[in-house]
C-alpha atoms as a PDB file:
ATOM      1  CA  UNK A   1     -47.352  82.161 -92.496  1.00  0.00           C
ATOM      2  CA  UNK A   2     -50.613  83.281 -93.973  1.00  0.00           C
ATOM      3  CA  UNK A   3     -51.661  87.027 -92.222  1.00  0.00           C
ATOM      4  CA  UNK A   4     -55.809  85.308 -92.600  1.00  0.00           C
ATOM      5  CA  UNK A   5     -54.776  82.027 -90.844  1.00  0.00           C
ATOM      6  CA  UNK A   6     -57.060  80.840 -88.046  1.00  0.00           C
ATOM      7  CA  UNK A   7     -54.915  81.365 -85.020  1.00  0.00           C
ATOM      8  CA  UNK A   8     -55.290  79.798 -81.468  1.00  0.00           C
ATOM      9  CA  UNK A   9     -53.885  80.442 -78.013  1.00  0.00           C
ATOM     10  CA  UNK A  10     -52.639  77.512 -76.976  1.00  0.00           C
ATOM     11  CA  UNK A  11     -51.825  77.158 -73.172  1.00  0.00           C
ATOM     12  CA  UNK A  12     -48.687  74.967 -72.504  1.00  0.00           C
ATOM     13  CA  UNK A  13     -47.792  74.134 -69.236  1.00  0.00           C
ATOM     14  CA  UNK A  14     -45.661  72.234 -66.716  1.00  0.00           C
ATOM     15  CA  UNK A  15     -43.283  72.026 -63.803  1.00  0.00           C
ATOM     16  CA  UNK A  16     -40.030  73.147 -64.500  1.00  0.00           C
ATOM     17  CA  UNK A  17     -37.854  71.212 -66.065  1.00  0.00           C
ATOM     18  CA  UNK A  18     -40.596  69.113 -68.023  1.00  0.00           C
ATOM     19  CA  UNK A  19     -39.699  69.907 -71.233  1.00  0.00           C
ATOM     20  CA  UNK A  20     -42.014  72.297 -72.377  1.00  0.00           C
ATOM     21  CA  UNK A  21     -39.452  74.768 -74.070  1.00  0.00           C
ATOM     22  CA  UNK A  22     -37.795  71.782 -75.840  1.00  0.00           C
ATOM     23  CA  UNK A  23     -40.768  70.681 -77.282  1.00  0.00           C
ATOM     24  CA  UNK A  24     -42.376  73.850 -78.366  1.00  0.00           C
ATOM     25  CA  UNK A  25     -38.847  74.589 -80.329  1.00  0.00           C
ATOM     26  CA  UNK A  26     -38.469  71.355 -82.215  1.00  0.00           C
ATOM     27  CA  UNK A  27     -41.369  72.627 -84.176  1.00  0.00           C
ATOM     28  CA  UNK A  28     -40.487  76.301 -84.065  1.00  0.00           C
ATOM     29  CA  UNK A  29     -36.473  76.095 -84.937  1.00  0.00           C
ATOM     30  CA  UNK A  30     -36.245  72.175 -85.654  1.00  0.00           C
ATOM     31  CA  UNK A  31     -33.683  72.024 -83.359  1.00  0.00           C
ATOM     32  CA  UNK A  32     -33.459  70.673 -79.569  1.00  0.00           C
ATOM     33  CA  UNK A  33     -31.770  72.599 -76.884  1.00  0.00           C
ATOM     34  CA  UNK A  34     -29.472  70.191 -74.809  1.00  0.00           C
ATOM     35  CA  UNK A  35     -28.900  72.924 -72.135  1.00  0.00           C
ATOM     36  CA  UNK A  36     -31.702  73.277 -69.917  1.00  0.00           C
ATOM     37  CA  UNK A  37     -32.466  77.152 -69.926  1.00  0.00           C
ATOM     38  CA  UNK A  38     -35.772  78.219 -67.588  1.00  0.00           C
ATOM     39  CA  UNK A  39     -38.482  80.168 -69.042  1.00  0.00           C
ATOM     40  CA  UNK A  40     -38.807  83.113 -67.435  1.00  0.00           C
ATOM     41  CA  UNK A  41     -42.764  84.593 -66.931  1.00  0.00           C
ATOM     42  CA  UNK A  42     -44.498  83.430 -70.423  1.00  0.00           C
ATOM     43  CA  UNK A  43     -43.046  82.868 -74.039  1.00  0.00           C
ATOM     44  CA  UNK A  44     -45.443  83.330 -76.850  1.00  0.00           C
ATOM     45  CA  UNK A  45     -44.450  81.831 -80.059  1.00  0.00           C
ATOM     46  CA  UNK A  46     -46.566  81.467 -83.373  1.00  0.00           C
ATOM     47  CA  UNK A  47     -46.503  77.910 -84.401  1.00  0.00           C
ATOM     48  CA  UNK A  48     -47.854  77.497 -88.489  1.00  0.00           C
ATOM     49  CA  UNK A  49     -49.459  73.918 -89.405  1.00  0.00           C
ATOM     50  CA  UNK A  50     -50.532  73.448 -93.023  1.00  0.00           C
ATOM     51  CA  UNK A  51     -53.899  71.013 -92.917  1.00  0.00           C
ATOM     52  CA  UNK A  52     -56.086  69.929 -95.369  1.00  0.00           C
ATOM     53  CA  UNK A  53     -58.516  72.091 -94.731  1.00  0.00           C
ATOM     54  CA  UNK A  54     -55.624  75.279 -94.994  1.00  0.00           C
ATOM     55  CA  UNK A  55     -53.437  76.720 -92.475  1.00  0.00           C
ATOM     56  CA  UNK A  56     -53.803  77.074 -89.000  1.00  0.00           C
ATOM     57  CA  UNK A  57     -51.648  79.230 -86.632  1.00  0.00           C
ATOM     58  CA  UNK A  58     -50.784  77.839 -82.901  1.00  0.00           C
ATOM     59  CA  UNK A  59     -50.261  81.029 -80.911  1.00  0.00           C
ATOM     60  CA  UNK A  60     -48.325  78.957 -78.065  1.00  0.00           C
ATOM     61  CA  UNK A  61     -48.005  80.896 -74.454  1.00  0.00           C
ATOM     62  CA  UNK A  62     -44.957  78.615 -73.223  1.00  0.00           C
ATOM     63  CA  UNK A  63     -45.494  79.363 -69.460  1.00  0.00           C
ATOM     64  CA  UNK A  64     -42.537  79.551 -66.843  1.00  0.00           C
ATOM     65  CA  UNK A  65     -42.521  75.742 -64.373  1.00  0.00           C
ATOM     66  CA  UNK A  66     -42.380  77.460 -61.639  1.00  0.00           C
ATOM     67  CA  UNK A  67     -45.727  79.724 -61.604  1.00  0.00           C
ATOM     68  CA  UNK A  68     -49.077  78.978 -60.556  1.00  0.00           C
ATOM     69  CA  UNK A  69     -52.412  80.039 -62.196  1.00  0.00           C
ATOM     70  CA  UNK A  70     -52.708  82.427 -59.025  1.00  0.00           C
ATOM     71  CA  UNK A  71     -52.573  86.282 -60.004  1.00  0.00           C
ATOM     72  CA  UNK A  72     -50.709  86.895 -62.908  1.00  0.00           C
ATOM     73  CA  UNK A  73     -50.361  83.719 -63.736  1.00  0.00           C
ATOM     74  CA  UNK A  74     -54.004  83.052 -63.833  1.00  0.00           C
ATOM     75  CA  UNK A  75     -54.011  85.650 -66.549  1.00  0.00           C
ATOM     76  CA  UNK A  76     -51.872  83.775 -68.948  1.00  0.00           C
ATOM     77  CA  UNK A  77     -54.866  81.398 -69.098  1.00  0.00           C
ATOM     78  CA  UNK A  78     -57.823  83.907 -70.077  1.00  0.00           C
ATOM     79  CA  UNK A  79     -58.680  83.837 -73.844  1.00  0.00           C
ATOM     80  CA  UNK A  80     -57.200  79.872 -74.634  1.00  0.00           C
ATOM     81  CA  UNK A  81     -58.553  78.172 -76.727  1.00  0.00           C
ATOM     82  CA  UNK A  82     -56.270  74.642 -75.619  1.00  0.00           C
ATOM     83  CA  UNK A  83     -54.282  73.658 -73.487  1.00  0.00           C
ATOM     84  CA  UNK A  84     -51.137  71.086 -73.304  1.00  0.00           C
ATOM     85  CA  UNK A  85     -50.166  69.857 -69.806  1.00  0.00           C
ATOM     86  CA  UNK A  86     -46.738  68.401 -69.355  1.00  0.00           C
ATOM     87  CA  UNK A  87     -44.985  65.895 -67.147  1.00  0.00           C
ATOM     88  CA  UNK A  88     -41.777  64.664 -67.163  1.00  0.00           C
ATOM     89  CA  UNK A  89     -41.533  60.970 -67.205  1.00  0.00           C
ATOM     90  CA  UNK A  90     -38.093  60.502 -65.420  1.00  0.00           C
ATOM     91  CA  UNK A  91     -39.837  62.984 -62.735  1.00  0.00           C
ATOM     92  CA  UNK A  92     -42.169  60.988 -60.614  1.00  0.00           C
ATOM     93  CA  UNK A  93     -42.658  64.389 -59.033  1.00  0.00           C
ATOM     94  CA  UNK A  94     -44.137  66.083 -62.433  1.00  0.00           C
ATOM     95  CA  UNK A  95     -46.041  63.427 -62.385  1.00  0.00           C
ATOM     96  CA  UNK A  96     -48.114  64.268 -59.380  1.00  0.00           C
ATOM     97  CA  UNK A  97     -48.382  67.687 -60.680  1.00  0.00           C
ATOM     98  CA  UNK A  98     -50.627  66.640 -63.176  1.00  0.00           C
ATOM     99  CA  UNK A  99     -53.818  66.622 -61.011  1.00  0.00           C
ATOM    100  CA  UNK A 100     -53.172  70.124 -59.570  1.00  0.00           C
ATOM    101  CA  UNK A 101     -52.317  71.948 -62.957  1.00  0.00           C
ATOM    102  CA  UNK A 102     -55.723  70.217 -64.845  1.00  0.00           C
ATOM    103  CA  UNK A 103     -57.664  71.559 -62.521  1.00  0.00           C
ATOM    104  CA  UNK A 104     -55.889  75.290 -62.366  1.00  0.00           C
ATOM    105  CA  UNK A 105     -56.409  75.370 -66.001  1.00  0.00           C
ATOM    106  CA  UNK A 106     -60.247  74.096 -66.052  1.00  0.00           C
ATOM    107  CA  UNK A 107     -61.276  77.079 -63.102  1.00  0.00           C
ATOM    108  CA  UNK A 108     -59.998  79.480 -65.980  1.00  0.00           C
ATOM    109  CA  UNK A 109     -60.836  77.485 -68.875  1.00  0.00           C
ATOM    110  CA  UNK A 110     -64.134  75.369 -68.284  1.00  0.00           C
ATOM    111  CA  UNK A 111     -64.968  73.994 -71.941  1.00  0.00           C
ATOM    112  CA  UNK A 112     -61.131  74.031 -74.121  1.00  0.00           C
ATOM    113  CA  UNK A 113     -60.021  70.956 -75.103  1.00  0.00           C
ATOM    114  CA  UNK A 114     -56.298  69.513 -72.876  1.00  0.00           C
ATOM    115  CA  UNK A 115     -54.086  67.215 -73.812  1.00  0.00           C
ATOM    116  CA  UNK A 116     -51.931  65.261 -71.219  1.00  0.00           C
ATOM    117  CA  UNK A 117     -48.241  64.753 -71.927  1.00  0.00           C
ATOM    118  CA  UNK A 118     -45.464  62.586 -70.914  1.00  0.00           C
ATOM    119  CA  UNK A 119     -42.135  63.778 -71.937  1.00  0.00           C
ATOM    120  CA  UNK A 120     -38.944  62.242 -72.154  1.00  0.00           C
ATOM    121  CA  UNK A 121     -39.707  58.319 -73.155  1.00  0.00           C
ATOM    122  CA  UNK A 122     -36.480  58.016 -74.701  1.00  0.00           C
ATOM    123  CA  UNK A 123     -34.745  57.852 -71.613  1.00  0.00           C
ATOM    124  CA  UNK A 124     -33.975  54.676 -69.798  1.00  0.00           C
ATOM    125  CA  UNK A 125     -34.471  55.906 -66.289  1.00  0.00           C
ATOM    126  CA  UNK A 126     -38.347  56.400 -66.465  1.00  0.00           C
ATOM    127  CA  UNK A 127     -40.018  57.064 -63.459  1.00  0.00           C
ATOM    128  CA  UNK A 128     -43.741  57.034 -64.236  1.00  0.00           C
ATOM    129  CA  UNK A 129     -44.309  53.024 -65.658  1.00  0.00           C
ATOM    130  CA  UNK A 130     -47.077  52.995 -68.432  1.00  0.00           C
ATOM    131  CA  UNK A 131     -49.451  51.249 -65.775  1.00  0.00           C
ATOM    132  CA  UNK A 132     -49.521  54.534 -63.093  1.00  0.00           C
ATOM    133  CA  UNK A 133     -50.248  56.519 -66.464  1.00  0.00           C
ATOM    134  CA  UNK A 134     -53.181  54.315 -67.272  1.00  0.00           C
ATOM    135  CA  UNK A 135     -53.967  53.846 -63.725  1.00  0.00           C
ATOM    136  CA  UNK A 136     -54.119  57.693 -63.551  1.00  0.00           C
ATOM    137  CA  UNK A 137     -56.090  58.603 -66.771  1.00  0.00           C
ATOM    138  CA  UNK A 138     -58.822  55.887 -65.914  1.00  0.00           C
ATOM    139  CA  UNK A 139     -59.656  57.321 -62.647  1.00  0.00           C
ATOM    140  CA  UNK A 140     -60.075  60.646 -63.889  1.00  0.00           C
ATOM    141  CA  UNK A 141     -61.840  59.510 -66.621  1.00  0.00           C
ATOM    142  CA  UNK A 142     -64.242  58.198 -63.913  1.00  0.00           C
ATOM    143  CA  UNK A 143     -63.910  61.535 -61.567  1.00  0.00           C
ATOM    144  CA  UNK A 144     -64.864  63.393 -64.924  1.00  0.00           C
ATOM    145  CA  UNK A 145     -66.745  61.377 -67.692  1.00  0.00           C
ATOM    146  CA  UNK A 146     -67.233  64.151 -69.897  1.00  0.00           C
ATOM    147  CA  UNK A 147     -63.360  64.325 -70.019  1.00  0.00           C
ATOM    148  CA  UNK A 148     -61.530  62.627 -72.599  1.00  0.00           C
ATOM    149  CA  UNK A 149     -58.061  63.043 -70.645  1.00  0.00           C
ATOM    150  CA  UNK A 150     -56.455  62.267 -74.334  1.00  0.00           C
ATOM    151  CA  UNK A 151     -52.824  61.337 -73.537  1.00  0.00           C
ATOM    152  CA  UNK A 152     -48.958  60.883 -75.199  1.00  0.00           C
ATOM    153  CA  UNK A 153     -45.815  59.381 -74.644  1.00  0.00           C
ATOM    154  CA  UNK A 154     -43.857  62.119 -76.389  1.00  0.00           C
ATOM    155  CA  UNK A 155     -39.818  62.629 -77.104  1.00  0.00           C
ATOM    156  CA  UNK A 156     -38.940  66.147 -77.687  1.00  0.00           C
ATOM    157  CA  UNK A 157     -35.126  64.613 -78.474  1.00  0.00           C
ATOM    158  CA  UNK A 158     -35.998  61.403 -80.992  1.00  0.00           C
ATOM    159  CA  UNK A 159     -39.515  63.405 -82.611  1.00  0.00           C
ATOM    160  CA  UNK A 160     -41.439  61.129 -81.280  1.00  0.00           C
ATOM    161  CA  UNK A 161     -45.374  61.470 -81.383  1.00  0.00           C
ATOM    162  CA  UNK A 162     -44.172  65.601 -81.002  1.00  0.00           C
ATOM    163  CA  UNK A 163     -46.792  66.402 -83.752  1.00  0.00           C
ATOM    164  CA  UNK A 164     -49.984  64.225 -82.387  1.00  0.00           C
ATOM    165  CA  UNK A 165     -50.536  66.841 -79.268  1.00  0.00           C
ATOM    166  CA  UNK A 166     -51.116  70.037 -82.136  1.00  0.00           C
ATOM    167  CA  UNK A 167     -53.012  67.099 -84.662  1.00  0.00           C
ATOM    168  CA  UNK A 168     -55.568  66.066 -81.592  1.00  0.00           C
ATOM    169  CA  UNK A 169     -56.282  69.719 -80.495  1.00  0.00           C
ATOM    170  CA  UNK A 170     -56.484  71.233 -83.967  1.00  0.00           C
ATOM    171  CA  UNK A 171     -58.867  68.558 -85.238  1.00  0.00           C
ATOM    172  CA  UNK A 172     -60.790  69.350 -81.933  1.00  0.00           C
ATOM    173  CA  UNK A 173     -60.581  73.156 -82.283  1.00  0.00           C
ATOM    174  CA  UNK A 174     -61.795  72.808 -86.071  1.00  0.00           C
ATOM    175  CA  UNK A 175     -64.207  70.021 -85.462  1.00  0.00           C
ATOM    176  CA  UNK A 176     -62.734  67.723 -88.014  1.00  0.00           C
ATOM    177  CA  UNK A 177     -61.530  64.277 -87.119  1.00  0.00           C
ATOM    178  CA  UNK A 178     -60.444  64.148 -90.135  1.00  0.00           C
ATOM    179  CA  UNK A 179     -57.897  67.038 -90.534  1.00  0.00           C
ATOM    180  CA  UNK A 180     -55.126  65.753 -91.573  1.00  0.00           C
ATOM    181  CA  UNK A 181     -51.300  67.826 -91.084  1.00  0.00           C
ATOM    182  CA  UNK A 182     -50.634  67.829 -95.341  1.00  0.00           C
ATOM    183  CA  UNK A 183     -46.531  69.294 -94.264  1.00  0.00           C
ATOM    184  CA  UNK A 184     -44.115  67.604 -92.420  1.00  0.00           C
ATOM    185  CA  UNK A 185     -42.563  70.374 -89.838  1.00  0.00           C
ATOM    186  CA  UNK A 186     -38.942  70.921 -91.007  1.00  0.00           C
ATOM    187  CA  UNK A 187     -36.957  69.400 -88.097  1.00  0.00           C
ATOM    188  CA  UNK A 188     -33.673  68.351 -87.597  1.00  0.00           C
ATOM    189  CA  UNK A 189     -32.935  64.447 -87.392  1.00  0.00           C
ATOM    190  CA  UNK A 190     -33.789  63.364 -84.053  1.00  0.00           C
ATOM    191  CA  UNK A 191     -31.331  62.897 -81.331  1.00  0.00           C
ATOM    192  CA  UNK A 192     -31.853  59.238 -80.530  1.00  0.00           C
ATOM    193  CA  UNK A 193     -34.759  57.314 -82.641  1.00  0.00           C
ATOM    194  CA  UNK A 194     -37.614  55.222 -81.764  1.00  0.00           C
ATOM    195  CA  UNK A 195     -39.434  52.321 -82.352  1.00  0.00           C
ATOM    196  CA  UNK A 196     -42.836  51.217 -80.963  1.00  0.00           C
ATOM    197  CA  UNK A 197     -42.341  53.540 -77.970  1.00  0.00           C
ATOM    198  CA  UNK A 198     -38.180  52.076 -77.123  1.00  0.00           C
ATOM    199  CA  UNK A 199     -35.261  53.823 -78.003  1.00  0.00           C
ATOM    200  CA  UNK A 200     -33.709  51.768 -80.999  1.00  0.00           C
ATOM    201  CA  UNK A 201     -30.175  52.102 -82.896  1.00  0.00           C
ATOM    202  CA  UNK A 202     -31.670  52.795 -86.790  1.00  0.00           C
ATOM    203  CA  UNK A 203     -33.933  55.998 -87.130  1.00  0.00           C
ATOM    204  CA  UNK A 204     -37.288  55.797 -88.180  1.00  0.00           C
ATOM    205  CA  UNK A 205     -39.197  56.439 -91.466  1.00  0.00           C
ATOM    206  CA  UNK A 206     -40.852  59.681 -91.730  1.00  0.00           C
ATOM    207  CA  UNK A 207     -44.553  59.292 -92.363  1.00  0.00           C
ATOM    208  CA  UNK A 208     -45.769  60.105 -95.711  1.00  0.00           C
ATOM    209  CA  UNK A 209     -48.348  63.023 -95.497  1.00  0.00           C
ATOM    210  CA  UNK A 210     -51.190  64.075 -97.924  1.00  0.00           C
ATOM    211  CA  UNK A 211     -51.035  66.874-100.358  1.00  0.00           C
ATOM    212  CA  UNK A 212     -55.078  67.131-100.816  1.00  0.00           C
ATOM    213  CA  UNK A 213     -54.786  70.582-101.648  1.00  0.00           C
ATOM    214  CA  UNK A 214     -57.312  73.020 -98.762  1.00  0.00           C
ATOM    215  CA  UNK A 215     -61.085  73.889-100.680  1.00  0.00           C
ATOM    216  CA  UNK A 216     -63.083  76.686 -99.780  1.00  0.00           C
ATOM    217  CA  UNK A 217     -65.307  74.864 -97.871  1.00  0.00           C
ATOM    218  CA  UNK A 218     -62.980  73.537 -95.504  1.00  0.00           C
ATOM    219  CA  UNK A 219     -61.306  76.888 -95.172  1.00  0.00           C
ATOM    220  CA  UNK A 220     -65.227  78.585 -94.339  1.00  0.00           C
ATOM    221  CA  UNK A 221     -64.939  75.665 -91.526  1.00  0.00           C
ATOM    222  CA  UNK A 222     -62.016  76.594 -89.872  1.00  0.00           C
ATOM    223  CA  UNK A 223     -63.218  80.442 -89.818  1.00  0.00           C
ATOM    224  CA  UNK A 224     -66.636  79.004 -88.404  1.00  0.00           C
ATOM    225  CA  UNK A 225     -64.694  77.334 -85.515  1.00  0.00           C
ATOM    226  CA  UNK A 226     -62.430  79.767 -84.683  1.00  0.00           C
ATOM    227  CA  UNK A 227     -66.111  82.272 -84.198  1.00  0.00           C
ATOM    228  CA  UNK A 228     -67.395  79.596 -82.290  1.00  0.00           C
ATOM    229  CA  UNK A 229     -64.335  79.253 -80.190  1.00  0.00           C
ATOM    230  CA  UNK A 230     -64.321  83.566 -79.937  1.00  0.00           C
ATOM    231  CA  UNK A 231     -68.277  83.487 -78.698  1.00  0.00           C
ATOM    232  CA  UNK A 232     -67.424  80.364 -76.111  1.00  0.00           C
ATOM    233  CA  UNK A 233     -64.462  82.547 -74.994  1.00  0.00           C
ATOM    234  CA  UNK A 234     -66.717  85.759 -74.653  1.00  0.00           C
ATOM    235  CA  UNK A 235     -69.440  84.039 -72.954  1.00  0.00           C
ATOM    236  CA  UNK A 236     -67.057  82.712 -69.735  1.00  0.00           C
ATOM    237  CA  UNK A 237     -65.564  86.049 -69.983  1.00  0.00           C
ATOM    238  CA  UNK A 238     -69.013  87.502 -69.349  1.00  0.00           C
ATOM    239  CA  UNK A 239     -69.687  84.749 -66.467  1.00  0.00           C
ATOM    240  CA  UNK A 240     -66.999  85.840 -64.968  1.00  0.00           C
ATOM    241  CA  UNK A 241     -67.473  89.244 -64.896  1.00  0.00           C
ATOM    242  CA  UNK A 242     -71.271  88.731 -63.666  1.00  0.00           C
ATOM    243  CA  UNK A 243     -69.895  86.771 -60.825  1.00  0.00           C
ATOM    244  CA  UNK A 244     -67.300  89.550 -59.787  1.00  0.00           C
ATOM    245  CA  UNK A 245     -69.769  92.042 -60.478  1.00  0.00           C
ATOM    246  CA  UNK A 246     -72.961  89.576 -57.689  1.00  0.00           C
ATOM    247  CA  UNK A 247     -69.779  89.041 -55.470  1.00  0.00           C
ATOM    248  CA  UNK A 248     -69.292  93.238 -55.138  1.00  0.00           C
ATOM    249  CA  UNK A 249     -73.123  93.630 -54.512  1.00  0.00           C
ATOM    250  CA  UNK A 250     -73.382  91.270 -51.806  1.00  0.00           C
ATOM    251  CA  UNK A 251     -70.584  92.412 -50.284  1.00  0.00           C
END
């Protein structure tokens, strides 16, 4: 992992249980933990991505299911740059959590880019059907039209769609639709496989990735974002502390 890299706090977050820990490791260790184990408080964990416009580092703050962006917890938020938001798509009730944790992150983190989660779509007892998830995402889309509410079926166990979450928020975070992920992560074969969203018997091909080599214009780009992301962060950091500071004056 390159000491120079770009690197980016990403947010991750869920109710317990969702699958947030699982996830996170498949790309960290390449393994997945059968045993549920709780996170307890945060877990930060560098996550390295090799793109085609040079490496990027995912500093991911894995936060524990069962806290709420109140106090301490709305702490962990200050300074992201993105944010994941899990449910869990045997979990109905995850699924109604979704509404509550967008908007805890957004009253700490106005402008980052989210990405909405459902993990789990390996398993045959699914909870959430594909039409409440559209039914869901178009509302909101309509409550908030500046808001792309970007979604995934994800399966921390078969590798499914695990690496488009990182792919949408780095090309986002860069501002390159075209950044590309030019390494495939070193996992371990997946638990169950799937095909076209279904669990199937026969595992899946791995994806050929490009090798287009990073120039030094793409690498200036990343190091441009990353100062844009560090002003946007500095200026609601600021806000803020204007607003505490009118709040103890009219006081």
């Amino acid at each position: 992992m390159s000491s120079s890299a770009p690197r980016f706090k990403l947010l991750v977050v869920g109710d317990a249980g969702v699958g947030k820990t699982a996830f996170i490791n498949r790309h960290r260790t390449g393994e997945f933990e059968k045993r549920y184990i709780a996170t307890q408080g945060v877990e930060v964990n560098p996550l390295p991505f090799n793109t085609s416009v040079g490496q990027i580092v995912f500093n991911v703050w894995d936060t524990a299911g069962q806290e709420r962006f109140s106090g301490l917890g709305e702490g962990y938020a200050i300074g992201s740059h993105a944010a994941i938001i899990f449910c869990d798509l045997t979990n109905s009730i995850t699924f109604k959590s979704y509404g509550r944790l967008y908007q805890e992150v957004r009253k700490t983190c106005p402008n980052i880019p989210i990405v909405f989660v459902g993990n789990k779509v390996d398993c045959k007892d699914r909870r959430v059907t594909p039409n409440q998830m559209s039914n869901w995402l178009q509302q909101r889309r309509t409550m908030y039209p500046e808001e792309p509410f970007q979604y995934y079926d994800i399966s921390a166990k078969s590798n499914y769609n695990f690496e488009k979450p990182y792919l949408y928020l780095a090309r986002k975070l860069v501002g390159n639709p075209d950044l590309a992920f030019v390494e495939a992560p070193a996992v371990r074969p997946p638990e169950v496989s799937m095909v076209g969203g279904r669990v199937a018997t026969t595992a899946r091909a791995t994806p050929s990735v490009s090798s287009t080599p990073p120039t030094d214009g793409h690498a200036k780009a990343v190091r441009q974002a990353l100062a844009r992301a560090a002003i946007q962060r500095a200026q609601r950091e600021l806000q803020l502390a204007l607003n505490e500071l009118q709040r103890l004056e009219d006081e």
